[in-house]
Structure formats: structure tokens, C-alpha cells
C-alpha atoms as a PDB file:
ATOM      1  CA  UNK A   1      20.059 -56.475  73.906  1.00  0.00           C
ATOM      2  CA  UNK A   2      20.091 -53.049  74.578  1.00  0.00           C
ATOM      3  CA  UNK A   3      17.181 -51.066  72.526  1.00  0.00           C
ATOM      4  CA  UNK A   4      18.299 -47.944  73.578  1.00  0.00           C
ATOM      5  CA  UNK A   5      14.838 -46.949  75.768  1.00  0.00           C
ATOM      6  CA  UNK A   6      16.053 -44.901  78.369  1.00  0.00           C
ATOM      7  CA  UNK A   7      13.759 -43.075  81.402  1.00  0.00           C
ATOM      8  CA  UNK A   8      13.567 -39.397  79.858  1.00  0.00           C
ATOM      9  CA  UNK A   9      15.921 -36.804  81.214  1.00  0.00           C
ATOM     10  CA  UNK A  10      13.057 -34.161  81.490  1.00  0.00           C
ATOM     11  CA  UNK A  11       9.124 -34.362  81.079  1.00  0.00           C
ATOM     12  CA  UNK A  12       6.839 -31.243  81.138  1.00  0.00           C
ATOM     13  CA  UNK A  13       3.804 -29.939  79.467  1.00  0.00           C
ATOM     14  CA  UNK A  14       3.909 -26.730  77.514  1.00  0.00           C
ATOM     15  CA  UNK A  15       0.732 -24.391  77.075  1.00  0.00           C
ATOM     16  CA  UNK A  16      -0.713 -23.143  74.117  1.00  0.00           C
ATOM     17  CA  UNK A  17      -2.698 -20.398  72.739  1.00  0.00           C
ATOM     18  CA  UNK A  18      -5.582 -21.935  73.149  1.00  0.00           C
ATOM     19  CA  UNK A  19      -5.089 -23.075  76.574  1.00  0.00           C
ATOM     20  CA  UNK A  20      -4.487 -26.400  76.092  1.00  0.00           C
ATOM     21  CA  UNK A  21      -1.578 -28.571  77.462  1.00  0.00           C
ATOM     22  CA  UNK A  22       1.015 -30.398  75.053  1.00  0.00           C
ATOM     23  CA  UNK A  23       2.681 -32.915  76.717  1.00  0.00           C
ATOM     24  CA  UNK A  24       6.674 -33.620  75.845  1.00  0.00           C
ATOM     25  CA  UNK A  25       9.665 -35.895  77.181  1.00  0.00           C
ATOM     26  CA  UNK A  26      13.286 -34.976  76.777  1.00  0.00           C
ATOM     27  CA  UNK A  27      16.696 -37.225  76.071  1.00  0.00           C
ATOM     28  CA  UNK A  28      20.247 -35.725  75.583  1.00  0.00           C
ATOM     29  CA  UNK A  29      21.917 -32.538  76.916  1.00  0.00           C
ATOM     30  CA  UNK A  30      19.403 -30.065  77.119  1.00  0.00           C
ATOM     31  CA  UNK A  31      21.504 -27.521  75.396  1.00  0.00           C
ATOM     32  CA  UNK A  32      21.727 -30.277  72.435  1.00  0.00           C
ATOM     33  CA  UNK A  33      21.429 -29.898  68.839  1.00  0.00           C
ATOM     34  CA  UNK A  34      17.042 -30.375  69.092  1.00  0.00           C
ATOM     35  CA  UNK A  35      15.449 -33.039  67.031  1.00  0.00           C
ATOM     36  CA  UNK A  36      11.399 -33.594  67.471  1.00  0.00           C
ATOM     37  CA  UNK A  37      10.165 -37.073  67.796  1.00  0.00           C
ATOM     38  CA  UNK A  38       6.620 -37.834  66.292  1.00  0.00           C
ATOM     39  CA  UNK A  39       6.031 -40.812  67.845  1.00  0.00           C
ATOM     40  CA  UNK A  40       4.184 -44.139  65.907  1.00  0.00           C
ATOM     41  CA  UNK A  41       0.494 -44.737  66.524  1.00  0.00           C
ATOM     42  CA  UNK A  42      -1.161 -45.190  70.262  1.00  0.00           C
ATOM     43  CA  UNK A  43       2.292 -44.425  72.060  1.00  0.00           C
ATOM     44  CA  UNK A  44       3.167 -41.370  74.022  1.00  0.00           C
ATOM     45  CA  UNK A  45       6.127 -39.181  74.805  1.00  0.00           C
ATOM     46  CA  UNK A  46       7.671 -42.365  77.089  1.00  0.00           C
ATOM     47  CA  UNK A  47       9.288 -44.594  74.249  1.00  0.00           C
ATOM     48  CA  UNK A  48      12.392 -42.508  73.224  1.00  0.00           C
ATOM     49  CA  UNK A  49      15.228 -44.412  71.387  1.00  0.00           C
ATOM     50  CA  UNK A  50      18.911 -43.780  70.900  1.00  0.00           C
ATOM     51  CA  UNK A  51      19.141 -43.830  75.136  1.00  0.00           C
ATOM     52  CA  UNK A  52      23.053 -44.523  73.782  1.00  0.00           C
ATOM     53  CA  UNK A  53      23.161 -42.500  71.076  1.00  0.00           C
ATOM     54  CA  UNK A  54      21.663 -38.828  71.959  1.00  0.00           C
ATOM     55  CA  UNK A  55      24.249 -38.041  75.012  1.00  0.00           C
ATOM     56  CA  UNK A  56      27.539 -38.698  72.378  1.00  0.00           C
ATOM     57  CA  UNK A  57      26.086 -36.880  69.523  1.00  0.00           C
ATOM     58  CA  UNK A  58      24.995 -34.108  71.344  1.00  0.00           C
ATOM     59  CA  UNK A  59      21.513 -34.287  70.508  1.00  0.00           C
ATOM     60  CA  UNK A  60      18.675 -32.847  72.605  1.00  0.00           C
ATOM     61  CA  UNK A  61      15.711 -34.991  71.693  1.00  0.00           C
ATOM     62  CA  UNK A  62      12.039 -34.257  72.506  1.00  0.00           C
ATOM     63  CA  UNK A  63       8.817 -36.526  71.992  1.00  0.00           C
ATOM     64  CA  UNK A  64       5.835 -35.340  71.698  1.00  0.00           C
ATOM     65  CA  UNK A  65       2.260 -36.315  72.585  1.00  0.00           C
ATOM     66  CA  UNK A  66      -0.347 -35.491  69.700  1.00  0.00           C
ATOM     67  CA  UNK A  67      -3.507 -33.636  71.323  1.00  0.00           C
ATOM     68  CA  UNK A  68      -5.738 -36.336  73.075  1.00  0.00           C
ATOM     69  CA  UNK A  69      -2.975 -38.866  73.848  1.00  0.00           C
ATOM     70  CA  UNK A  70      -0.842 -39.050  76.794  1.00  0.00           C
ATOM     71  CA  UNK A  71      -0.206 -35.595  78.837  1.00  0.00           C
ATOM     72  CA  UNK A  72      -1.249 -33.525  75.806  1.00  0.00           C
ATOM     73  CA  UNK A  73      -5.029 -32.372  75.987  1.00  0.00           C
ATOM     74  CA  UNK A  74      -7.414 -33.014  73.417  1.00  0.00           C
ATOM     75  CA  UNK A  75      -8.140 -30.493  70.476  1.00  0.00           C
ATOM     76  CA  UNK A  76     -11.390 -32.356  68.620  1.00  0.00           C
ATOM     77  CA  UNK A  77     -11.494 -31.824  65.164  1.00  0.00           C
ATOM     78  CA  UNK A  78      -7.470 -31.645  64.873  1.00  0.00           C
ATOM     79  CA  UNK A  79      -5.817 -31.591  61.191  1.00  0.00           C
ATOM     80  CA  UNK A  80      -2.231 -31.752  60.534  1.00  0.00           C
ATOM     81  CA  UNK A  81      -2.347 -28.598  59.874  1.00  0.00           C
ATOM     82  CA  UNK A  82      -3.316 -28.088  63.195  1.00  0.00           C
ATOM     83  CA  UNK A  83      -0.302 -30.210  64.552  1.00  0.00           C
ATOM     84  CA  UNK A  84       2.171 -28.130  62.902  1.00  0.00           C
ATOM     85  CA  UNK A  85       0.369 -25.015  64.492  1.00  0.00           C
ATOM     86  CA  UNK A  86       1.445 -26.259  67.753  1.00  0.00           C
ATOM     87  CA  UNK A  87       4.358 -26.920  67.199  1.00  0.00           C
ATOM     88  CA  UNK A  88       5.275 -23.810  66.037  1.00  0.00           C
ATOM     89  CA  UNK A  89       4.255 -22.552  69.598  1.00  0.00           C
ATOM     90  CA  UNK A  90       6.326 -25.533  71.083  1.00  0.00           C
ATOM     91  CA  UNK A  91       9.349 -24.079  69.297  1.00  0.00           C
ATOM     92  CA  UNK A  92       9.522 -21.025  69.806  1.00  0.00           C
ATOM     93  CA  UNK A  93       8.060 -21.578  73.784  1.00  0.00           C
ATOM     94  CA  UNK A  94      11.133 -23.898  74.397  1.00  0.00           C
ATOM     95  CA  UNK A  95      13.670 -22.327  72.261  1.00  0.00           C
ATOM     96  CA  UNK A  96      14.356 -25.481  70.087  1.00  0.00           C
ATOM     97  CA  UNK A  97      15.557 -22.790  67.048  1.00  0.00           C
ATOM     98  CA  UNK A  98      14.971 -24.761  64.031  1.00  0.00           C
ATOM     99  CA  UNK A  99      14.783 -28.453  65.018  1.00  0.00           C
ATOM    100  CA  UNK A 100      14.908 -31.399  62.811  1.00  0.00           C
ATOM    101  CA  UNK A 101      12.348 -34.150  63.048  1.00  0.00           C
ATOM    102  CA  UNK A 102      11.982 -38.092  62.690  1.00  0.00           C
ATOM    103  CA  UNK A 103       8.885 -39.557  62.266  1.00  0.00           C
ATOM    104  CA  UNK A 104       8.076 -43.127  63.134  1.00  0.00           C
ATOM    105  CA  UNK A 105       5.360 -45.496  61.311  1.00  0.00           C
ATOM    106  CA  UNK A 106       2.019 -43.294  62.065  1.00  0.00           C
ATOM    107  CA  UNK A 107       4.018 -40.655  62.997  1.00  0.00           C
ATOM    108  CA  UNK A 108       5.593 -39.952  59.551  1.00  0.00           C
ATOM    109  CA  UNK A 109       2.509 -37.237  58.452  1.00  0.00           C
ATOM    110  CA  UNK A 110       2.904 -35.344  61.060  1.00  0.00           C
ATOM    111  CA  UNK A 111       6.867 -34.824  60.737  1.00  0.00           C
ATOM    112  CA  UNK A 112       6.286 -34.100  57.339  1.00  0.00           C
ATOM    113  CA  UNK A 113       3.540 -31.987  58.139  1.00  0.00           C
ATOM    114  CA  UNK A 114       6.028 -30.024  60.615  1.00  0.00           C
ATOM    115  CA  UNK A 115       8.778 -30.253  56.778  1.00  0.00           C
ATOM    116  CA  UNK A 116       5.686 -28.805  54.916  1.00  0.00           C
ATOM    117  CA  UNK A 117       4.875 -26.037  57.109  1.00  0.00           C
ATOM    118  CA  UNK A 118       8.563 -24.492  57.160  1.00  0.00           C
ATOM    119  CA  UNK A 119       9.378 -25.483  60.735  1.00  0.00           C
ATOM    120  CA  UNK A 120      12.146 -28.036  60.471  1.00  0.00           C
ATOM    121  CA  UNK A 121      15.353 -28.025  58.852  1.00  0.00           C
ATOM    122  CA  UNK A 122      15.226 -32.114  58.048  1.00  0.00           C
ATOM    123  CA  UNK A 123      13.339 -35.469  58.377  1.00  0.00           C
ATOM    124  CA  UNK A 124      14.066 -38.639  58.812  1.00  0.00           C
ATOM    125  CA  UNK A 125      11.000 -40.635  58.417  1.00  0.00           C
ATOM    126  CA  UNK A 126      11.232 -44.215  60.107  1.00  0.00           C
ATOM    127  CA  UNK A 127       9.394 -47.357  59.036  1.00  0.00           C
ATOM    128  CA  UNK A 128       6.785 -44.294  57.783  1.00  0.00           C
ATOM    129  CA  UNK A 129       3.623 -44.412  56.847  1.00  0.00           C
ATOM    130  CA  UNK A 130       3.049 -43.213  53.400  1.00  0.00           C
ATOM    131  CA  UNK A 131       0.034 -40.927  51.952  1.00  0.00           C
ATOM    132  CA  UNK A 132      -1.850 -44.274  51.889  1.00  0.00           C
ATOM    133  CA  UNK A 133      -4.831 -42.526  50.455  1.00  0.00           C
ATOM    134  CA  UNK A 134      -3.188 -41.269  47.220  1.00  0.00           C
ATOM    135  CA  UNK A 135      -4.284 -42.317  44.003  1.00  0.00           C
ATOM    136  CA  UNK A 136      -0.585 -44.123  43.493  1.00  0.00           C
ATOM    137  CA  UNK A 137      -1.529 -46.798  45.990  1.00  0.00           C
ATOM    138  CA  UNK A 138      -4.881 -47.646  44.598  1.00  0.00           C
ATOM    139  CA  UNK A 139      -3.976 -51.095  43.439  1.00  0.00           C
ATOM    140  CA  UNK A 140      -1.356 -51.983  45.609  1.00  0.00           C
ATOM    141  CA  UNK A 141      -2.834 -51.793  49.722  1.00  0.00           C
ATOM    142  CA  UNK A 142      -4.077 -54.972  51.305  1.00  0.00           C
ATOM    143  CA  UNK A 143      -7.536 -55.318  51.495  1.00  0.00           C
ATOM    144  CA  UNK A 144      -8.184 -54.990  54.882  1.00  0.00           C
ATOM    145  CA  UNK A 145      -6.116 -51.097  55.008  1.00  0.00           C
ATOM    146  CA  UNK A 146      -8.220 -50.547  51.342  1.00  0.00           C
ATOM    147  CA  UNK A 147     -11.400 -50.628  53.376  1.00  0.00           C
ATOM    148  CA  UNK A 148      -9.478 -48.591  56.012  1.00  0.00           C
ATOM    149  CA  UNK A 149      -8.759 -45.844  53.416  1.00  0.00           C
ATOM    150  CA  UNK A 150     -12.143 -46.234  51.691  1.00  0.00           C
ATOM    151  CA  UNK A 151     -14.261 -45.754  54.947  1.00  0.00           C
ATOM    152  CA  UNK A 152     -12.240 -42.574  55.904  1.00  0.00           C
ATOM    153  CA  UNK A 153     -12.882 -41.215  52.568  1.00  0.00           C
ATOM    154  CA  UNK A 154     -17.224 -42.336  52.723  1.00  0.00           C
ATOM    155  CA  UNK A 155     -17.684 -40.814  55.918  1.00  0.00           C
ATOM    156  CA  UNK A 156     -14.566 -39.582  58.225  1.00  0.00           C
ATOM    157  CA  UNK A 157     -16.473 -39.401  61.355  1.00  0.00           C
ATOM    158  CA  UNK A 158     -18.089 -42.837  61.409  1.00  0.00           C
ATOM    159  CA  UNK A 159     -14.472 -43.792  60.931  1.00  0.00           C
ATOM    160  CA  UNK A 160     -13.347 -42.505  63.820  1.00  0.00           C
ATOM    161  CA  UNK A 161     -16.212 -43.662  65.779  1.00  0.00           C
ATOM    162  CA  UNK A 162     -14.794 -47.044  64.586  1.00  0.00           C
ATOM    163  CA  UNK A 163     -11.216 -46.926  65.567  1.00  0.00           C
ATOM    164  CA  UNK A 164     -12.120 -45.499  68.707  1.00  0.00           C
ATOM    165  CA  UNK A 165     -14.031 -48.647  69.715  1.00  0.00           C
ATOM    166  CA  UNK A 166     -10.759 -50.678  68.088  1.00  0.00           C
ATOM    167  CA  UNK A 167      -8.385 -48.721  69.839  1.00  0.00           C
ATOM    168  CA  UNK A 168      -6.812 -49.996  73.237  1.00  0.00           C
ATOM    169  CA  UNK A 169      -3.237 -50.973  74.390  1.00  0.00           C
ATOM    170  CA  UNK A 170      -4.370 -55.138  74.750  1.00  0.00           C
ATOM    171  CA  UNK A 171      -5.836 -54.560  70.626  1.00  0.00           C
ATOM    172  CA  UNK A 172      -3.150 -52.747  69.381  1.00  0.00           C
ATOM    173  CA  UNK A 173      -0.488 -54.720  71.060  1.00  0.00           C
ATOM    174  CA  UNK A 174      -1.564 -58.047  69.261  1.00  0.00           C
ATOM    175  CA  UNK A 175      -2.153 -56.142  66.003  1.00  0.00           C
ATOM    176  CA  UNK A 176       1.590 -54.887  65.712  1.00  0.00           C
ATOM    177  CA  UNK A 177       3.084 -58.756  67.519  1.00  0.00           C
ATOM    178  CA  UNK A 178       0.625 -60.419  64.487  1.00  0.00           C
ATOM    179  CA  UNK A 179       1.844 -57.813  62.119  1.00  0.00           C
ATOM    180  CA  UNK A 180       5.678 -58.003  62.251  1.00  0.00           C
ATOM    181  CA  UNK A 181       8.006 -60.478  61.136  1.00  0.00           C
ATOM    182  CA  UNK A 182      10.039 -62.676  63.568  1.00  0.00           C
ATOM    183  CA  UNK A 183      12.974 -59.560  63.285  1.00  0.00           C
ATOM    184  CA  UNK A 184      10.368 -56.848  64.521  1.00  0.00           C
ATOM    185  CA  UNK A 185       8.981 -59.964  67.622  1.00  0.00           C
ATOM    186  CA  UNK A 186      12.336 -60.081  68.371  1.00  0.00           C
ATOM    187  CA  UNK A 187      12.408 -56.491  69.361  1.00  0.00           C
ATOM    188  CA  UNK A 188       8.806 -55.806  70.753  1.00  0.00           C
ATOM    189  CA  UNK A 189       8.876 -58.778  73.106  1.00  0.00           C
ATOM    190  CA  UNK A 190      12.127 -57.893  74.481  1.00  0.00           C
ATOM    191  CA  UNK A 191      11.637 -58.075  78.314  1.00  0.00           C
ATOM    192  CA  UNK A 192      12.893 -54.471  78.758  1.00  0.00           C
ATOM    193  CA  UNK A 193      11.514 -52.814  75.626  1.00  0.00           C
ATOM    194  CA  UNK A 194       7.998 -54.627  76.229  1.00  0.00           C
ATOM    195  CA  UNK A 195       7.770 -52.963  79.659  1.00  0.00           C
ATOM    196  CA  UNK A 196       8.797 -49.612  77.575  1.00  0.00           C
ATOM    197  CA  UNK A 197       6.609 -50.207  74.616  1.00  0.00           C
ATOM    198  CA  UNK A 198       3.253 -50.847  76.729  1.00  0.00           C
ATOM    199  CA  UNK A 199       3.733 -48.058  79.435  1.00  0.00           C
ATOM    200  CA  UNK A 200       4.102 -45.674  76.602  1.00  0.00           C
ATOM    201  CA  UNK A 201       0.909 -47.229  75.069  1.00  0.00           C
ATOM    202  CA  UNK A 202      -0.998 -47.171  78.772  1.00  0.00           C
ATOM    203  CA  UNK A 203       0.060 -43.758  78.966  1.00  0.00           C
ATOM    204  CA  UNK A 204      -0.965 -42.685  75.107  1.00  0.00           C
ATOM    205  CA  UNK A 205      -4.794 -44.590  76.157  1.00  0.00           C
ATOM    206  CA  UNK A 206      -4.926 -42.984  79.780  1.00  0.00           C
ATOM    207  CA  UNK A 207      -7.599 -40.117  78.193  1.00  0.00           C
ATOM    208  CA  UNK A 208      -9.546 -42.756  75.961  1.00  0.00           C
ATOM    209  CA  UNK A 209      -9.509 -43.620  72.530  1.00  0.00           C
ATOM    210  CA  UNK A 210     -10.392 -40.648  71.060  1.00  0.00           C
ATOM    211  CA  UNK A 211      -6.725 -38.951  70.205  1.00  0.00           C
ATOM    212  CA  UNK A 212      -5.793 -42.596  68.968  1.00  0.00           C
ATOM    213  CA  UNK A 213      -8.620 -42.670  67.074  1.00  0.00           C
ATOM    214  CA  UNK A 214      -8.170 -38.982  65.298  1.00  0.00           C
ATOM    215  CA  UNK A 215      -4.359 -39.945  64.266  1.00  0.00           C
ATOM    216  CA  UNK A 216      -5.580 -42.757  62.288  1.00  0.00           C
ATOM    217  CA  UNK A 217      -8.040 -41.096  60.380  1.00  0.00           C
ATOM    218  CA  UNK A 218      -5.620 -38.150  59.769  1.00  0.00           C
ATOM    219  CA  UNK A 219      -2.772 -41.130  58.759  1.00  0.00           C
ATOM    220  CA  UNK A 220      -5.458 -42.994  56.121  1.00  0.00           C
ATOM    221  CA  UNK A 221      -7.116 -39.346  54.670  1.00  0.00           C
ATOM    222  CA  UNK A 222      -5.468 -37.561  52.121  1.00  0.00           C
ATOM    223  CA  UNK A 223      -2.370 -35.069  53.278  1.00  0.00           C
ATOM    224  CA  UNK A 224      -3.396 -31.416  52.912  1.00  0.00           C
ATOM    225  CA  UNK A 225      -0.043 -30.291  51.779  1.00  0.00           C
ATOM    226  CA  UNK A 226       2.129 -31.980  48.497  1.00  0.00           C
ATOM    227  CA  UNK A 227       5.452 -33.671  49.296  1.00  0.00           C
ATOM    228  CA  UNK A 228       6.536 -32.190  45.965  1.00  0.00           C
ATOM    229  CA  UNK A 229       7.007 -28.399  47.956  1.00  0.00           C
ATOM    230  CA  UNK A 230       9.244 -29.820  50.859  1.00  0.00           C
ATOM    231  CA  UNK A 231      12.374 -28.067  50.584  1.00  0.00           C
ATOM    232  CA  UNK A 232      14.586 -29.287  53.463  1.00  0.00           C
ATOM    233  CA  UNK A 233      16.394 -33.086  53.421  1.00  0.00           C
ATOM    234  CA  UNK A 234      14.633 -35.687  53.893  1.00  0.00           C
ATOM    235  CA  UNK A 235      16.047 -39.501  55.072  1.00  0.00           C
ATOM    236  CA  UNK A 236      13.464 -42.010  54.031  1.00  0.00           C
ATOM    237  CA  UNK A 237      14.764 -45.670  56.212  1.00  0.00           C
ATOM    238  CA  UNK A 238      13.424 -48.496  55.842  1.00  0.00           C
ATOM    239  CA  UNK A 239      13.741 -52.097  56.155  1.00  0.00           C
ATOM    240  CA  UNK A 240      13.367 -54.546  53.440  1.00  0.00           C
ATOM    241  CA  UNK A 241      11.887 -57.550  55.704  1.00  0.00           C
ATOM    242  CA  UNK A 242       9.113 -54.780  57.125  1.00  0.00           C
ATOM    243  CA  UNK A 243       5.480 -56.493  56.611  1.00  0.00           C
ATOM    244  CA  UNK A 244       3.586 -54.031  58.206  1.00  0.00           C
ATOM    245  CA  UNK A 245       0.138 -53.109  56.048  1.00  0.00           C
ATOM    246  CA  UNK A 246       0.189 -49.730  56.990  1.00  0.00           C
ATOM    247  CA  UNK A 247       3.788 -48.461  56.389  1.00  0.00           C
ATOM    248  CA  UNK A 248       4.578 -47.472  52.778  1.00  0.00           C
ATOM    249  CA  UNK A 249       3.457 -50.098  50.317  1.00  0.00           C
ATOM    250  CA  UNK A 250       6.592 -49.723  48.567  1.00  0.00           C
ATOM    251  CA  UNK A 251       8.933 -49.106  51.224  1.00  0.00           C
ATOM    252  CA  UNK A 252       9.193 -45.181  50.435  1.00  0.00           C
ATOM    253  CA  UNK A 253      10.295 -46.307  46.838  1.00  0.00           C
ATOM    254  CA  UNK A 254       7.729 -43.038  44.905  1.00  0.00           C
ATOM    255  CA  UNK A 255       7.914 -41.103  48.007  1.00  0.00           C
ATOM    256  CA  UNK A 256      11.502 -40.379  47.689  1.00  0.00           C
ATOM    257  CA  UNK A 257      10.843 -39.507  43.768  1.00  0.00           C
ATOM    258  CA  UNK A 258       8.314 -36.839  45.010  1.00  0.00           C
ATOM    259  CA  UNK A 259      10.191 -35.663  47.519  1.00  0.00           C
ATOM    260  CA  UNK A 260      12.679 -32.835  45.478  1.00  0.00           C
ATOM    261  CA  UNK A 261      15.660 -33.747  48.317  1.00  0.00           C
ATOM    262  CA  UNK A 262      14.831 -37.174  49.603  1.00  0.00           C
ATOM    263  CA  UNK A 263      17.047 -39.671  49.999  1.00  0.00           C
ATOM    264  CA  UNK A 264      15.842 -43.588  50.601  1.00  0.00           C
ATOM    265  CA  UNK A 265      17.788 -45.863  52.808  1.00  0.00           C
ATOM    266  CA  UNK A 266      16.063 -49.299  52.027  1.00  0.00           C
ATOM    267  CA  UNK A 267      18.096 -52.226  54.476  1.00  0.00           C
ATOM    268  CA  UNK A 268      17.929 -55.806  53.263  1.00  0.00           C
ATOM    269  CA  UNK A 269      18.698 -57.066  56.925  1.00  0.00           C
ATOM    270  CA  UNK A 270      16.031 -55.592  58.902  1.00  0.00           C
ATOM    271  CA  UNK A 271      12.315 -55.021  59.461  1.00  0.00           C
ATOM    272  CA  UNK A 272       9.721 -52.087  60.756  1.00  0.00           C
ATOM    273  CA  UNK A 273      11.819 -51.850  64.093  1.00  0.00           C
ATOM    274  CA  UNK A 274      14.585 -49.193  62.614  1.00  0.00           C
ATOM    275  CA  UNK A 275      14.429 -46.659  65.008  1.00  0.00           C
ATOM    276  CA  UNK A 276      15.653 -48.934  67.711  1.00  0.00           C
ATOM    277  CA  UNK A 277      18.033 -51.428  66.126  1.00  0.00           C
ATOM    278  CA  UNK A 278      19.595 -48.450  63.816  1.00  0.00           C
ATOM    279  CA  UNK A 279      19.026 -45.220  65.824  1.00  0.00           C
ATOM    280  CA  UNK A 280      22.795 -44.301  65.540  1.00  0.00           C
ATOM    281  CA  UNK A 281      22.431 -44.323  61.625  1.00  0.00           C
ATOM    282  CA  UNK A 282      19.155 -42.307  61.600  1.00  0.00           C
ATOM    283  CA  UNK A 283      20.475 -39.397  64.512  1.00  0.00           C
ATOM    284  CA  UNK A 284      23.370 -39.102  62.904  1.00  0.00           C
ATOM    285  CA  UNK A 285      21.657 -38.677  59.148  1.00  0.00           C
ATOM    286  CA  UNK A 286      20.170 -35.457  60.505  1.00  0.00           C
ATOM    287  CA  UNK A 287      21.658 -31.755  61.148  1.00  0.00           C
ATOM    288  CA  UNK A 288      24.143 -31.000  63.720  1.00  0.00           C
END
């Protein structure tokens, strides 16, 4: 089955401020309605999705690598504050107007961050992780993502120390095959997509741990902006047969009743692997 992971049409690395490099990929007609791509944890700019979709629907869509993964250079320290602060360079250095954004699994804070910050005109937040620290999930995480949450809040750093000696393609690979339900396997251990999934994974490792390491702690900390002041549309998708620990506990169910113009898509059918088996449905949610 087709996936829709496609080569990108364009890669490059756009410099900030600062300096530093942030790496990006690009799908679609490059004069295409642009829609930002936060990818999910320990990949890189390489896994797109939609290859079928983006060309049809005029879309021009752009991944990005968070500082310290892939071709984007580290920035220790990093918030998602931060994030959004380059990406507003990003924007305005490629001319991407007012983008929208999806944001898969880990990648959902960030997107929102970008929502938050007044730099997108909608989300569509895939599979997303939720604010996993709030005080509405205190009773209902598994144990092993409570101590996950718990030891980010005791002492951030030493987290990080700790994921950083977790974090590797071989480790996270098995995590997310033991994770997912036989829907998700189906997917990951595709012969075509598995080839996709793992260079993007190489790539997001080729600097070391530490970037992987820093988007986990930011994903399991608290979010330093409310969901409640988001004023742009947001598409909440998820699947129904999704076991994954670290997504939303309840499947976006109190996120979309914070969110003032949130709309939840919950699919009885399908699993944590939405943004490859229903990319059509989630492009085609956002602005054109």
C-alpha cells in the first residue's frame, strides 16, 4: 500500500538570527498554499506524507527539523517558546505568508506553540500529544509516562540526561513497534515506509541524542502558553484503536473543550498512524 512517503521536492537549511542553521524539506508546488509539518519524536524533515495528496490540492508542504535533530543545529536550553521564535524567522525568510500547521504525536506542542504565538492561521494536530503534565491527567497516565512526567517536573535536567542515554533509532524503533496496535504494525513495518520511517530517524540521531532528548522533556513539562487563548481552527484527529502512552490520554476528548475553536475528529477504524492512512482528510481540513 501506498503511504504516501515521497523523496522531498526541495531540501535546504535556512539561517537564523543567531547564526544557527534550521534544516527543512519541501512537498507540493512550491508556489502552494504552505502548511508546516512538526514532525513526531526522533524523526527529521525526511518522512513527509500526503506524497499523493499535496500536488492535487495545491499544497506546498514543509517539514521541519527542531534545533539539534537532523540538518537543524542545536540551540541548548530551547523552549517552545523558542521554537516559535524561529519559525517566525522561517516565515517570513521563505515567504510562507501565514501558513497553517499539523502536528504529529510529539510534534503536537510545538504546532500549537506556532497557534499560540500568532503565526499560523490553523492546526491540525495528528495522533497529538496532549499537555501530559496538566493537572487533568493526574489520575489517568500509565505508570511508566507518570514517572516520565514526575521526573521532568523533580529535576528537568537529570531528565534529559536520561532520555539522552534512551534515545537512539534501534530504542525508539522497538518502543513505537511494542507500542502500537496490529493497525499502526501494519503501517510502520511496511517495506517502503520502514525504509522511510528509519532514514528519517538515522537522520533526526545523526548529531546525538541531545535534540531528541530536549523535545521530550519540552513534550512531558508543562506548556508555557494556555490552549484556552488560541484563536485560529484547530482539527484535533485521532484514532479510536490508538494505544500509544504518550498521545492524549483521552484521545483529545478535554483538549478540544479548551480549545475556544477546536474541532475533534475521533475514528473508530483506525489507530496512531493518521497522518499516513488519512492524510487526504487532514490536508484538506486545513486553509486553502
Amino acid at each position: 500500500m501506498d503511504y504516501g512517503v515521497q523523496e522531498p521536492a526541495r531540501l535546504g537549511r535556512t539561517r537564523l538570527p543567531d547564526g544557527r542553521l534550521l534544516g527543512w524539506a519541501e512537498w507540493g508546488p512550491a508556489d502552494g498554499t504552505p502548511v508546516l509539518v512538526c514532525p513526531g519524536a526522533a524523526t527529521s524533515r525526511w518522512l513527509g506524507f500526503g506524497g499523493g495528496v499535496v500536488g492535487s490540492a495545491g499544497i506546498r508542504l514543509i517539514s521541519v527539523d527542531r534545533p539539534g535533530l537532523g540538518a537543524s543545529d542545536p540551540a541548548p536550553g530551547r523552549t517552545l517558546t523558542s521554537w516559535a521564535t524561529d519559525i517566525r524567522h522561517l516565515i517570513r525568510e521563505r515567504g510562507l505568508r501565514t501558513p497553517s500547521a499539523v502536528g504529529f504525536s510529539q510534534g503536537a506542542p510545538f504546532a500549537l506553540a506556532l497557534a499560540a504565538n500568532g503565526l499560523v492561521n490553523a492546526v491540525a494536530v495528528v495522533s497529538g500529544s496532549d499537555e501530559l503534565a496538566h493537572p487533568r491527567f493526574a489520575h489517568s497516565l500509565s505508570p511508566q509516562v507518570r514517572d516520565l512526567v514526575d521526573a521532568v517536573a523533580a529535576d528537568p535536567g537529570a531528565a534529559e540526561v536520561s532520555f539522552a542515554e534512551f534515545g537512539s533509532t534501534d530504542a525508539l524503533w522497538d518502543l513505537i513497534i511494542m507500542a502500537s496496535p496490529e493497525a499502526d504494525r501494519a503501517v510502520y513495518t511496511d517495506p517502503v515506509f520502514q525504509h522511510a520511517f528509519r532514514r528519517a530517524m538515522d537522520e533526526a540521531f545523526s548529531q546525538g541524542p541531545a535534540g531528541y532528548a530536549r523535545d521530550t522533556v519540552l513534550a512531558m513539562g508543562r506548556w508555557p502558553f494556555d490552549p484556552a487563548d488560541i484563536a485560529v481552527p484547530v482539527d484535533l484527529w485521532y484514532g479510536q484503536q490508538d494505544t500509544s502512552p504518550v498521545h492524549s490520554p483521552d484521545l483529545g476528548e478535554s483538549l478540544a473543550r479548551v480549545i475556544p475553536k477546536a474541532t475533534r475528529h475521533l475514528l473508530p477504524a483506525a489507530a496512531g498512524a493518521l497522518l499516513w492512512t488519512h492524510a487526504d482528510a487532514v490536508l484538506r481540513s486545513l486553509p486553502t
